[in-house]
N, C-alpha and C. Protein backbone atom coordinates (compact mmCIF):
# COMPACT_ATOMS: atom_id res chain seq x y z
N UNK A 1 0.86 -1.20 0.00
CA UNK A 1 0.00 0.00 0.00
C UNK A 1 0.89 1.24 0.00
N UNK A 2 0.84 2.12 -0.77
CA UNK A 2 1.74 3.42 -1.05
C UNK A 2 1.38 4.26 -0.01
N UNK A 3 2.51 4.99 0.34
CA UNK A 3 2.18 6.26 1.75
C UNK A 3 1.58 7.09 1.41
N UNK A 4 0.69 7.59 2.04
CA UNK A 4 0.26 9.10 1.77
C UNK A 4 1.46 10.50 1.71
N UNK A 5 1.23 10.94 0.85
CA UNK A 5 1.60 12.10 0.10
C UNK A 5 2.32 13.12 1.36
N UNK A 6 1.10 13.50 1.87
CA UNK A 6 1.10 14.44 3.07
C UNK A 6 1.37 13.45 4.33
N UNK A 7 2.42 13.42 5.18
CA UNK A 7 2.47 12.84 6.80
C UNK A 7 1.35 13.26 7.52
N UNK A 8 0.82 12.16 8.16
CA UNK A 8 -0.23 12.39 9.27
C UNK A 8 0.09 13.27 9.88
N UNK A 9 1.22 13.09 10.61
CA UNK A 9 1.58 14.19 11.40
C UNK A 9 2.96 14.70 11.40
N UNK A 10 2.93 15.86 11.25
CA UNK A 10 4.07 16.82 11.57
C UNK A 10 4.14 17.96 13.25
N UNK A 11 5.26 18.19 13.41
CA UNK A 11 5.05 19.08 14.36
C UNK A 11 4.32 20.41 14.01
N UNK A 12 3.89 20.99 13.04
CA UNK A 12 3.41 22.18 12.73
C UNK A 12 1.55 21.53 12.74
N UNK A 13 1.36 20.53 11.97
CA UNK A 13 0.02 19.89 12.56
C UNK A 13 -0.54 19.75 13.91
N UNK A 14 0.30 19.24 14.84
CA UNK A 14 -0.01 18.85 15.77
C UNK A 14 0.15 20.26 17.05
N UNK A 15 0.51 21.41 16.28
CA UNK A 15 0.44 22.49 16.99
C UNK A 15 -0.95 23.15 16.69
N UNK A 16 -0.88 23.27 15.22
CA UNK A 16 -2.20 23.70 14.75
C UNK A 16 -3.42 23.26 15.60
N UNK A 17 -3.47 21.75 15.42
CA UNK A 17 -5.10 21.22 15.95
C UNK A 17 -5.02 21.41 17.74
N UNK A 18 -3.45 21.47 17.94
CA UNK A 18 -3.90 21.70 19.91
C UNK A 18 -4.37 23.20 19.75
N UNK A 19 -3.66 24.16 19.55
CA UNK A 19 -4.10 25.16 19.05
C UNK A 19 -5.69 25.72 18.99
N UNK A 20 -6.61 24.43 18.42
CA UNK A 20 -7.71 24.86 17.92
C UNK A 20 -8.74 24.12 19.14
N UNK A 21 -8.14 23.35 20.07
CA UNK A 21 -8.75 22.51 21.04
C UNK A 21 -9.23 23.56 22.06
N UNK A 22 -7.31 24.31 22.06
CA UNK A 22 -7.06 25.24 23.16
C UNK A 22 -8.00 26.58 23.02
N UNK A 23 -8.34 27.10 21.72
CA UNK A 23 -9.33 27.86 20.76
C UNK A 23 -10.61 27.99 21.53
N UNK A 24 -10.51 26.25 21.43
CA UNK A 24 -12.46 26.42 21.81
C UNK A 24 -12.76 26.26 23.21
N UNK A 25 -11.99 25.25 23.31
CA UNK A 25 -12.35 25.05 24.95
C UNK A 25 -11.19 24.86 26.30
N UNK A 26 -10.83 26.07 25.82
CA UNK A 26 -9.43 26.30 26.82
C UNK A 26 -8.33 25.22 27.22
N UNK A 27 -7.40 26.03 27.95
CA UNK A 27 -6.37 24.57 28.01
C UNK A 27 -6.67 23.37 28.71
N UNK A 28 -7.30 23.53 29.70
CA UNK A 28 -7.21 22.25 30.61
C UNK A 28 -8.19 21.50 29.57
N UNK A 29 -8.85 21.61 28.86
CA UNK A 29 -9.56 20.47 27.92
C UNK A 29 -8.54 20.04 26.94
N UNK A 30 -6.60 20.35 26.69
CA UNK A 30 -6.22 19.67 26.13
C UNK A 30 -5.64 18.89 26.51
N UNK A 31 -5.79 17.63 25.64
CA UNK A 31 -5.01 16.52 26.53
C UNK A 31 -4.08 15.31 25.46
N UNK A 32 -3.13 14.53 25.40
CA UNK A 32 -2.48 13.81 24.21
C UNK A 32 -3.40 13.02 23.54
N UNK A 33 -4.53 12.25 24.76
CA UNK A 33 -5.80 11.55 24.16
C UNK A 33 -6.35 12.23 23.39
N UNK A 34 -7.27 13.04 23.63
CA UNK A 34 -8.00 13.80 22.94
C UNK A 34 -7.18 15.13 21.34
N UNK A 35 -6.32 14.98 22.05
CA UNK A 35 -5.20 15.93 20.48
C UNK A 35 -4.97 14.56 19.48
N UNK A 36 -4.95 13.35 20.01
CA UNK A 36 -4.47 11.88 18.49
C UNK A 36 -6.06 11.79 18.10
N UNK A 37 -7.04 11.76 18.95
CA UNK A 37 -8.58 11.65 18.58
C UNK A 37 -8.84 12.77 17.43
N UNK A 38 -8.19 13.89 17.83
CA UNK A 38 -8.90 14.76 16.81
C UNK A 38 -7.93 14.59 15.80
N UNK A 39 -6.58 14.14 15.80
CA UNK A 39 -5.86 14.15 14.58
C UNK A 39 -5.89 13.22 13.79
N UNK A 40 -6.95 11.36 14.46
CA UNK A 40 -7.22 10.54 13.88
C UNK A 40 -5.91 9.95 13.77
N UNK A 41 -5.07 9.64 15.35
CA UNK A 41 -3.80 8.43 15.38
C UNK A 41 -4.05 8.33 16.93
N UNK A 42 -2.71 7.39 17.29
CA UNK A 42 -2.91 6.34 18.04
C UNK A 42 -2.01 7.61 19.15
N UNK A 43 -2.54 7.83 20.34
CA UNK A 43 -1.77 8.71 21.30
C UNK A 43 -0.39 8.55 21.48
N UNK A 44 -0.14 6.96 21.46
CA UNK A 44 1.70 6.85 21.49
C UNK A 44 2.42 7.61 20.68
N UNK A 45 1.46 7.55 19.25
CA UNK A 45 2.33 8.56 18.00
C UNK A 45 2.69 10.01 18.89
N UNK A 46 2.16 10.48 19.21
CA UNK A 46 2.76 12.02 19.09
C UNK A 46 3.60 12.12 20.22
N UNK A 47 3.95 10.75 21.13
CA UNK A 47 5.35 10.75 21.77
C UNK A 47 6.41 11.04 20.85
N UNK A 48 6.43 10.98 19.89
CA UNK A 48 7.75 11.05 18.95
C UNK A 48 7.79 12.30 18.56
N UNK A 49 6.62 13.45 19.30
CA UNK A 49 7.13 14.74 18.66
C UNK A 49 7.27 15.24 19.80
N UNK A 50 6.59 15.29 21.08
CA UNK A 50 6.51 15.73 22.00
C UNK A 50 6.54 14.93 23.51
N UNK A 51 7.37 15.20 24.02
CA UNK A 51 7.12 14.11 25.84
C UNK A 51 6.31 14.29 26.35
N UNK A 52 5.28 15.52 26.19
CA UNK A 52 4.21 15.58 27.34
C UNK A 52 3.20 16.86 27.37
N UNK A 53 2.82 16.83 27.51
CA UNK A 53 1.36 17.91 27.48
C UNK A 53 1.97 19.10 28.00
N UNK A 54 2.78 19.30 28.79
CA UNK A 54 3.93 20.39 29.27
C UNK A 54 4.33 20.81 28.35
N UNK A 55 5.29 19.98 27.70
CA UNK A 55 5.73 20.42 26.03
C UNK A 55 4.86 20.67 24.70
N UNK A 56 3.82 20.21 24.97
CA UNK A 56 2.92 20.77 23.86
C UNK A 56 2.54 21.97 23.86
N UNK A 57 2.07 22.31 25.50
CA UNK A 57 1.32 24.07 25.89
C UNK A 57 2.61 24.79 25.21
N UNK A 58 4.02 24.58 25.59
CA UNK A 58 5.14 25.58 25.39
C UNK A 58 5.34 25.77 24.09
N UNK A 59 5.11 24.15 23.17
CA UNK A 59 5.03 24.73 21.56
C UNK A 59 4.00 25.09 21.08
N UNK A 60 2.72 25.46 21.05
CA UNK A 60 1.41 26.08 21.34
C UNK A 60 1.63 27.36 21.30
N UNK A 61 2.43 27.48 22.73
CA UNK A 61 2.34 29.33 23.22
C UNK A 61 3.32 29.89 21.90
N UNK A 62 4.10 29.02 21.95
CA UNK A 62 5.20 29.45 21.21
C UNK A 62 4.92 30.07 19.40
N UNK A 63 3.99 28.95 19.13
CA UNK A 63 3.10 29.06 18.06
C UNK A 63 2.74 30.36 17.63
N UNK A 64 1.88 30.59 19.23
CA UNK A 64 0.88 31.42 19.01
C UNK A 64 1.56 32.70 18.95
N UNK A 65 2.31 33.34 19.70
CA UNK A 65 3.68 34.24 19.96
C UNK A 65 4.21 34.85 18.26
N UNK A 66 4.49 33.79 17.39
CA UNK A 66 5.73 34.44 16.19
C UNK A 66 4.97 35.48 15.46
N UNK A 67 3.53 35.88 15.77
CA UNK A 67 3.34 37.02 15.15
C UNK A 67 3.36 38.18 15.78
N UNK A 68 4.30 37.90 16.95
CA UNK A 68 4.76 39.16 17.74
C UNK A 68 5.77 39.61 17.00
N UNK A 69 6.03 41.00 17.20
CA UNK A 69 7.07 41.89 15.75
C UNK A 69 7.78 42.74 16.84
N UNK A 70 9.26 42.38 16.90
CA UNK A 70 10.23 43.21 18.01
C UNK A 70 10.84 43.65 17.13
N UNK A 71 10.92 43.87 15.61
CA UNK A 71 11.75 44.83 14.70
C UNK A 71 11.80 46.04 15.01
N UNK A 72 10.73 46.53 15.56
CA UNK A 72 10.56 48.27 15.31
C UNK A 72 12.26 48.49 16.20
N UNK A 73 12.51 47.79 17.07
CA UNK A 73 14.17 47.99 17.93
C UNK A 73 14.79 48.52 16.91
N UNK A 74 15.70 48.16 15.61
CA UNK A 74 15.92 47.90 14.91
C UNK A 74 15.95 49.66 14.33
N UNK A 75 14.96 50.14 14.65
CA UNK A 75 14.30 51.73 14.65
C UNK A 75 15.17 52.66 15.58
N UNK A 76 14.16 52.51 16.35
CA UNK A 76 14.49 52.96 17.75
C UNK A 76 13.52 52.38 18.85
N UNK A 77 14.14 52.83 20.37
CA UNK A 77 13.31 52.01 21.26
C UNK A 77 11.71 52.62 21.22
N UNK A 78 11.36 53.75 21.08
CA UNK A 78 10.11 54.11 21.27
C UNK A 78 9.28 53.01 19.97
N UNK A 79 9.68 52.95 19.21
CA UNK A 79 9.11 52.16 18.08
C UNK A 79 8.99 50.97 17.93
N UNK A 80 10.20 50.36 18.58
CA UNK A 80 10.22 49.13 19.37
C UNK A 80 9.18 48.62 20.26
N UNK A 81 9.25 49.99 21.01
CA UNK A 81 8.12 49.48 22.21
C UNK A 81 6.68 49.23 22.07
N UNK A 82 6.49 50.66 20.92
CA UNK A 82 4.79 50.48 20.61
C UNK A 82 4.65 49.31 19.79
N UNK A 83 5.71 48.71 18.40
CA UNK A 83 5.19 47.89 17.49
C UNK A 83 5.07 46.45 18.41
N UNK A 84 5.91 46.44 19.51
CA UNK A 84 5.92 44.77 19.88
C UNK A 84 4.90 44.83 21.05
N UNK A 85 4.06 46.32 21.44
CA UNK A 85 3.14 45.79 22.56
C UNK A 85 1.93 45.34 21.50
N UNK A 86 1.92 46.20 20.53
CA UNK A 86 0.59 46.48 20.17
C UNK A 86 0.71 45.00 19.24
N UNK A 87 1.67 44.38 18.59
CA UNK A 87 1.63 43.07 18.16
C UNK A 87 1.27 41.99 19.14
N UNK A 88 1.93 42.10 20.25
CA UNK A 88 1.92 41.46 21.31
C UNK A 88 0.24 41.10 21.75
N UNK A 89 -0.56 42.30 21.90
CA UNK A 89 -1.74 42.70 22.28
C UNK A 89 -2.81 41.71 21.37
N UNK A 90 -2.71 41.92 20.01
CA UNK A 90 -2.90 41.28 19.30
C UNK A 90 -2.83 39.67 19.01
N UNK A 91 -2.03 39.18 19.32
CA UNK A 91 -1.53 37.87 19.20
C UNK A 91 -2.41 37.41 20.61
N UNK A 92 -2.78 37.79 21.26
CA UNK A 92 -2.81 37.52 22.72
C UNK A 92 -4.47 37.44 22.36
N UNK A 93 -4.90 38.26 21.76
CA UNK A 93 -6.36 38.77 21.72
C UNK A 93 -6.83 37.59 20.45
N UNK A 94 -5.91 37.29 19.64
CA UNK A 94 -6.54 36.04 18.84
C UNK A 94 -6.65 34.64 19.36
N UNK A 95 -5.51 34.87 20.26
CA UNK A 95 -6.22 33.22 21.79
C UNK A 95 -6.31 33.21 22.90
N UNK A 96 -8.06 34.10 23.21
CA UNK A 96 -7.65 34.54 24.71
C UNK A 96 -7.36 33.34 25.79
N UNK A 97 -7.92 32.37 25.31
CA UNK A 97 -8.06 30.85 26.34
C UNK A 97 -6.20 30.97 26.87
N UNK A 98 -5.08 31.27 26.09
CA UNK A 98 -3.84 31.07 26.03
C UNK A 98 -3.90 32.31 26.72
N UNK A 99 -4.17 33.40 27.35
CA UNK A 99 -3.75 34.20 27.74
C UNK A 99 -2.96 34.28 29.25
N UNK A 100 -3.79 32.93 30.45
CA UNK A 100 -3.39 32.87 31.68
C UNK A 100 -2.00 32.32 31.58
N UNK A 101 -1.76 31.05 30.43
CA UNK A 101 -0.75 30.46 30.59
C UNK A 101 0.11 31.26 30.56
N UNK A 102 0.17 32.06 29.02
CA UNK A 102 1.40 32.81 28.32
C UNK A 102 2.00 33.80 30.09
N UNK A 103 1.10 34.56 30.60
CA UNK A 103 1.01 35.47 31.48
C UNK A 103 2.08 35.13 32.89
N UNK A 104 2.54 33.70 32.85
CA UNK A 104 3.11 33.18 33.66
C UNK A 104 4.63 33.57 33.49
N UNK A 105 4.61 33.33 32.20
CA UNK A 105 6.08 33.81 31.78
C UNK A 105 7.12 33.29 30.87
N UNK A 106 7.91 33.49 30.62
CA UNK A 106 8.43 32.79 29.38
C UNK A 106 9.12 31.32 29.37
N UNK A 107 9.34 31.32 30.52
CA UNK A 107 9.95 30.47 31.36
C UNK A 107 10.97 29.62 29.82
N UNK A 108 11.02 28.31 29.62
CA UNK A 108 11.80 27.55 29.26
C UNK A 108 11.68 27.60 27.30
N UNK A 109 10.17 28.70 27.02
CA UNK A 109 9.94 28.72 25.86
C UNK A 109 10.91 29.49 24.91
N UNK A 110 11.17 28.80 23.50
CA UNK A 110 12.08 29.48 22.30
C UNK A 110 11.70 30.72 21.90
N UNK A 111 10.72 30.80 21.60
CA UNK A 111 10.05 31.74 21.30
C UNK A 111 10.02 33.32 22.07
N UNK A 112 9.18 32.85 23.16
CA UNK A 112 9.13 33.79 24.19
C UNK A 112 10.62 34.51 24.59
N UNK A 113 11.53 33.16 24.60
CA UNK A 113 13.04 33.78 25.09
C UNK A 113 13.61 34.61 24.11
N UNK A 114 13.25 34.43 22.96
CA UNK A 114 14.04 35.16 21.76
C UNK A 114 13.13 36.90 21.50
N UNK A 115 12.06 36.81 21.93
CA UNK A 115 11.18 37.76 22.11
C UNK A 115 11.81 38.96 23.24
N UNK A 116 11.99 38.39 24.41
CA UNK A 116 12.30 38.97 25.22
C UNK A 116 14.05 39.51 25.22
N UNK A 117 14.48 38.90 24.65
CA UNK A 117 16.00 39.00 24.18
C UNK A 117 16.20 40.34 23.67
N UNK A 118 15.15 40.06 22.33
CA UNK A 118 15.02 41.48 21.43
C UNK A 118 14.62 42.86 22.37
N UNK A 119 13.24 42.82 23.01
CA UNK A 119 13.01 43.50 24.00
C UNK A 119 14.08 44.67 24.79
N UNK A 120 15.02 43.58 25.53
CA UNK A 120 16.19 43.74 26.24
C UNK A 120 17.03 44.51 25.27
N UNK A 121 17.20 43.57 24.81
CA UNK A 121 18.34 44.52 23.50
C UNK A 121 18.35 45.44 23.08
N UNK A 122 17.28 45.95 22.76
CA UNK A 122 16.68 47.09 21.86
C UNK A 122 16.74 48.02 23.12
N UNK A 123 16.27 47.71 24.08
CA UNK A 123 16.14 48.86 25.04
C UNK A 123 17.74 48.91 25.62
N UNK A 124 18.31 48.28 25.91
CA UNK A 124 20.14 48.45 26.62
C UNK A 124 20.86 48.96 25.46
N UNK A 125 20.31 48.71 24.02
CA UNK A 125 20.90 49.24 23.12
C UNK A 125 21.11 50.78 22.65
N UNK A 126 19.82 51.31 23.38
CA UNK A 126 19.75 52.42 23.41
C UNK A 126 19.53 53.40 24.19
N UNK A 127 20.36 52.86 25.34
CA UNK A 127 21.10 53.46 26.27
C UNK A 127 20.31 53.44 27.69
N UNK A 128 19.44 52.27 27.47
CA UNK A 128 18.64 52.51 28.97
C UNK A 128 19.32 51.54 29.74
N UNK A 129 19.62 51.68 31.06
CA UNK A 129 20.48 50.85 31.97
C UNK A 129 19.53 49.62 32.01
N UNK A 130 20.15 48.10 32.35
CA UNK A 130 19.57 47.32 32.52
C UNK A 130 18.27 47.09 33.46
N UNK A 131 18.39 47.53 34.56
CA UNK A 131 17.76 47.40 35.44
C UNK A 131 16.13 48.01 34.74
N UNK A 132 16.69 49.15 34.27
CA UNK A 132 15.29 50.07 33.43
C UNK A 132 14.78 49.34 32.47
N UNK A 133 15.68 48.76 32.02
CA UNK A 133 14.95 47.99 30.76
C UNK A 133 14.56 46.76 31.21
N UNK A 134 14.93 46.06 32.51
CA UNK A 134 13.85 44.75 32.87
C UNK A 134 12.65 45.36 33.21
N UNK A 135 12.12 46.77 34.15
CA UNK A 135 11.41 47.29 34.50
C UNK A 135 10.03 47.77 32.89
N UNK A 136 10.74 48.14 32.06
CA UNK A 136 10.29 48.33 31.42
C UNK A 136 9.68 47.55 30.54
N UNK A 137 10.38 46.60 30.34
CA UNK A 137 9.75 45.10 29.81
C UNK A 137 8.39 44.75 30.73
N UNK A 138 8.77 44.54 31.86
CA UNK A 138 7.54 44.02 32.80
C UNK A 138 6.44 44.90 32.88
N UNK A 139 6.67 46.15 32.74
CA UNK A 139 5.73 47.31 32.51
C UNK A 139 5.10 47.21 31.68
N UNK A 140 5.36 46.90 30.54
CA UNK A 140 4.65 46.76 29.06
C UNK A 140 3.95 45.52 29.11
N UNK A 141 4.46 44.16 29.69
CA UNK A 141 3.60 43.16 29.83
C UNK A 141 2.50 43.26 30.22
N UNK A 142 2.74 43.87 31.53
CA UNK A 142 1.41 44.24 32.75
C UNK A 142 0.24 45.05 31.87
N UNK A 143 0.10 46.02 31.17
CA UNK A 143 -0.51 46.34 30.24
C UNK A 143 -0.81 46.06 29.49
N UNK A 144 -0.14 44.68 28.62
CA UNK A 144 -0.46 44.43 27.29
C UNK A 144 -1.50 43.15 27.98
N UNK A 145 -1.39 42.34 29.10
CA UNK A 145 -1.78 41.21 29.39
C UNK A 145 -3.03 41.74 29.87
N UNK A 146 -3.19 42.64 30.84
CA UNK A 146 -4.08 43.34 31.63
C UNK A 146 -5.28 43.64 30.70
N UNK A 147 -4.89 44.25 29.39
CA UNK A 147 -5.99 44.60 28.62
C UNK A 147 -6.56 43.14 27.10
N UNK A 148 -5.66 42.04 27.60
CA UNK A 148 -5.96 41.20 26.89
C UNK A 148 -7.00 40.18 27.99
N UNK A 149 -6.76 40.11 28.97
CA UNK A 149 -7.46 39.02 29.95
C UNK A 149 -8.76 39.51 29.56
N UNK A 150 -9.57 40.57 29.20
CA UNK A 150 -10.77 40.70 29.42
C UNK A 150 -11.26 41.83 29.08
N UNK A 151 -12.48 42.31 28.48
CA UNK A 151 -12.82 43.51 27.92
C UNK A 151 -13.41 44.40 29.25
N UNK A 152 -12.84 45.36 29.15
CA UNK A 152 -13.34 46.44 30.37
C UNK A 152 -14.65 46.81 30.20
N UNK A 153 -15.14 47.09 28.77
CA UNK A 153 -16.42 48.03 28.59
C UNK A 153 -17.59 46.90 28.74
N UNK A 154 -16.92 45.62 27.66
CA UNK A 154 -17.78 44.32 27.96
C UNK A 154 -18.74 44.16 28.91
N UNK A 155 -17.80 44.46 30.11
CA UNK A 155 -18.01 44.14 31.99
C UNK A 155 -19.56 44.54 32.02
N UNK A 156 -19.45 45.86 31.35
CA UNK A 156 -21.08 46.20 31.61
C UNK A 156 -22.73 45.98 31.37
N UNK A 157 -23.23 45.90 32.11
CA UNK A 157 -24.46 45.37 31.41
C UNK A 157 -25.09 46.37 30.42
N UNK A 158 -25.82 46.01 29.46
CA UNK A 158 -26.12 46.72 28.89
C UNK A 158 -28.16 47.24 29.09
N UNK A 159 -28.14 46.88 29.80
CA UNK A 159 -29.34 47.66 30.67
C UNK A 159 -29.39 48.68 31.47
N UNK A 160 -30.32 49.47 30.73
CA UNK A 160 -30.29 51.07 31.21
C UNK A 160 -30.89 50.86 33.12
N UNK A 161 -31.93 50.14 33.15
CA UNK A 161 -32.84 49.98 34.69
C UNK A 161 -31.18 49.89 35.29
N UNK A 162 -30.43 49.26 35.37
CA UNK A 162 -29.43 48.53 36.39
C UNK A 162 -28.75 49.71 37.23
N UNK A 163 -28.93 51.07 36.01
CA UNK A 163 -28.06 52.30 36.71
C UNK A 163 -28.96 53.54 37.23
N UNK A 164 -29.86 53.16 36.52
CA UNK A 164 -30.92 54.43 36.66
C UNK A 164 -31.43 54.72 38.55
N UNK A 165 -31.46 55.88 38.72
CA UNK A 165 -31.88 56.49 40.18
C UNK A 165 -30.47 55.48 41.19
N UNK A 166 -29.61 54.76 41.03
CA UNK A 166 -28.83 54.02 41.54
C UNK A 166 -27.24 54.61 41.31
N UNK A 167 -26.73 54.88 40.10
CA UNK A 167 -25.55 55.14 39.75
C UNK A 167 -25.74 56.44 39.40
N UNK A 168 -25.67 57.54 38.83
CA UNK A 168 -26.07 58.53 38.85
C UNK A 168 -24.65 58.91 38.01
N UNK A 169 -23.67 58.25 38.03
CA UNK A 169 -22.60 58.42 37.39
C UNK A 169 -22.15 57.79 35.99
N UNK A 170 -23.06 57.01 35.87
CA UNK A 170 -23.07 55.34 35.24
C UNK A 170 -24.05 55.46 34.43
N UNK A 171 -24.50 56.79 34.10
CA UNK A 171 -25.97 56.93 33.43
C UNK A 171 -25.60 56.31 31.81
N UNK A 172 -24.66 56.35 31.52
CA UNK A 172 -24.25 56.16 30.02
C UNK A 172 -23.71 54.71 29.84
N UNK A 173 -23.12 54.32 31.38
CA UNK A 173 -22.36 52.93 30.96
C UNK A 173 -23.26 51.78 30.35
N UNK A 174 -24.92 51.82 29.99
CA UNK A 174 -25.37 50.83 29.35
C UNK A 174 -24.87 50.73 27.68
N UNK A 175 -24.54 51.67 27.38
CA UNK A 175 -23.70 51.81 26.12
C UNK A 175 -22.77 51.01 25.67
N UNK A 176 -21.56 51.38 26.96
CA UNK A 176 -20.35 50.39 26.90
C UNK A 176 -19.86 49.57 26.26
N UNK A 177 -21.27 48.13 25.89
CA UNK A 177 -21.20 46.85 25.54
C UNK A 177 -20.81 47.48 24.25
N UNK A 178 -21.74 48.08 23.33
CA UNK A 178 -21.92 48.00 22.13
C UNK A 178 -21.10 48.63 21.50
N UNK A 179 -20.13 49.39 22.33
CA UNK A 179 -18.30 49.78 21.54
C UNK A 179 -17.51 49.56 22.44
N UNK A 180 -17.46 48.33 22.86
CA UNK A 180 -16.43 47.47 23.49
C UNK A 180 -15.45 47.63 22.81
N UNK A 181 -15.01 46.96 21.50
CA UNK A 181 -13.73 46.75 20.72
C UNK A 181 -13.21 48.32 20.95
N UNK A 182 -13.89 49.13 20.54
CA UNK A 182 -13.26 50.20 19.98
C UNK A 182 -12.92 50.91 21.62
N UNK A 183 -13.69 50.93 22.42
CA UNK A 183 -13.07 51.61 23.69
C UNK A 183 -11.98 50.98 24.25
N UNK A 184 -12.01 49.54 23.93
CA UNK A 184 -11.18 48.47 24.77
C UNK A 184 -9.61 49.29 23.78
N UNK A 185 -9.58 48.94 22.64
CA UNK A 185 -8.80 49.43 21.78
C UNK A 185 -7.97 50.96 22.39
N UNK A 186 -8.97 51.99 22.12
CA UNK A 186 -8.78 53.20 22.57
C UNK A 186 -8.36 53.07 23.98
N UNK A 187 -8.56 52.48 24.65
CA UNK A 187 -7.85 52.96 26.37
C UNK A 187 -6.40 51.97 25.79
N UNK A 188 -6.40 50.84 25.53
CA UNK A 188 -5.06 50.44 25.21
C UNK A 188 -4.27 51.47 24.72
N UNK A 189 -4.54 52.28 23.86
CA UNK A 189 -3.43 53.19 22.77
C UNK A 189 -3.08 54.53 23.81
N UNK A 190 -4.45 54.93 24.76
CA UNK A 190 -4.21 55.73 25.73
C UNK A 190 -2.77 55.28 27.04
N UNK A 191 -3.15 54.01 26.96
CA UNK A 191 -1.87 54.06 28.33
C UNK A 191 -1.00 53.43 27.90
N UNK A 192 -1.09 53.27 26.34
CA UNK A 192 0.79 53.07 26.09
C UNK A 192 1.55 54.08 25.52
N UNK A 193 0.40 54.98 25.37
CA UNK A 193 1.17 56.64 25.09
C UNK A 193 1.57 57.27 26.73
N UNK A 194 0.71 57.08 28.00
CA UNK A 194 1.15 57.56 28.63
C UNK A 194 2.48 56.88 29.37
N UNK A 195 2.40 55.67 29.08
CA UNK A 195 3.83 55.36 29.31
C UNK A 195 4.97 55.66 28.59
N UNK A 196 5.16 55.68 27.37
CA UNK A 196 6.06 55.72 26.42
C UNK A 196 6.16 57.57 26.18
N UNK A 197 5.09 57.98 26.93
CA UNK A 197 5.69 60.11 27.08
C UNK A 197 6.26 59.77 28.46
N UNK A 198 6.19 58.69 29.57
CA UNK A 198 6.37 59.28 30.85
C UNK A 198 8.04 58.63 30.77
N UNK A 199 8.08 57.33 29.67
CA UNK A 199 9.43 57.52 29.74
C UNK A 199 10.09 57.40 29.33
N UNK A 200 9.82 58.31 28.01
CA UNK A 200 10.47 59.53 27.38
C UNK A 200 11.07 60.80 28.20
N UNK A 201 10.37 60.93 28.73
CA UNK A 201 10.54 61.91 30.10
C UNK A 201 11.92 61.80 30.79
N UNK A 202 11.87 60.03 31.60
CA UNK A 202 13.38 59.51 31.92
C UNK A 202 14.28 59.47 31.44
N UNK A 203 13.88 59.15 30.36
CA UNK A 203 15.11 58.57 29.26
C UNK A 203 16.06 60.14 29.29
N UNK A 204 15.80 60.81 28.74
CA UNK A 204 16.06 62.57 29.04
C UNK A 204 16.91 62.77 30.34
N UNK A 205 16.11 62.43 31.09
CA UNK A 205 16.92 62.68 32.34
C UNK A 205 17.62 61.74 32.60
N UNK A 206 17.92 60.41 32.28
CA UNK A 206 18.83 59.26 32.44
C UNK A 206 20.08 59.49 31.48
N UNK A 207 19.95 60.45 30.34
CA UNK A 207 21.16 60.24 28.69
C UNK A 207 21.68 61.63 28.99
């Protein structure tokens, strides 16, 4: 009987479909059983790409990560900083289920480490002392993760009774829901300008 053309499985397959498990019904529903079920093989197979469900989340995150863009460094750091949060933001916002894991940290991942490398680099490269530039890294996370875990405007109900004679402040927040994206959006672009003027600010007084 002649082989098929295409391999059952490759490592770029078997990222894809955890990927799409992790998609729908978050991580703890992935599992090696259920990732050979949906890929239609025998669970031992994908020992030969991976040791363990540990190593799958990390090539997953990792996956999910390469359309993060740390070139703008390459620029300068201010450009650096906005193109890799706001990529960052993005990438994060196309799998929110992946958002708690990623949030942990980069820990042992290729990806993530080479991400953060650039990060570093770009910022010591251009003249910010180390210490500022771990600070500043973690600063930008805290923001980029903060506004990916969850929509702020979302939060609100969109029933006018809930605020009326009660909130008096809140008279408008039944709105909220229905330009979520775009407010969620807009406060993101708001506090990575006020970070990136406040330190701009330092940088000045640090050079």
């Amino acid at each position: 009987m002649p082989r098929p053309s295409t391999p059952r499985l490759s490592p770029e397959r078997i990222r894809q479909v955890g990927l799409e498990i992790i998609d729908r019904e978050g991580p703890e529903a992935l599992s090696m059983r259920k990732l050979a079920e949906r890929l239609d093989v025998r669970a031992a197979s994908l020992y030969n790409h991976v040791s363990n469900k540990d190593e799958l989340l990390d090539t997953i995150a990792d996956e999910a990560m390469r359309t993060v863009d740390v070139s703008g460094f390459e620029q300068d750091w201010i450009t650096g900083l906005r193109t890799w949060a706001r990529s960052y933001r993005e990438a994060l916002l196309a799998h929110p289920n992946l958002v708690p894991f990623i949030a942990y940290g980069p820990d042992r991942r290729e990806q993530a480490l080479r991400i953060a490398d650039a990060v570093h680099g770009g910022l010591t490269s251009a003249g910010w002392p180390q210490r500022y530039a771990t600070m500043i890294g973690a600063s930008t996370k805290y923001l980029v993760i903060g506004s990916a875990m969850g929509s702020f405007s979302g939060g609100f109900p969109d029933d006018e009774a809930v605020y009326t004679n009660r909130f008096p402040h809140l008279n408008q927040a039944h709105r909220l829901r229905e330009k979520a994206a775009e407010i969620d959006t807009d406060s993101f672009e708001l506090a990575l300008s006020a970070l990136v003027e406040g330190l701009r600010t330092q940088y000045r007084d640090l050079t």
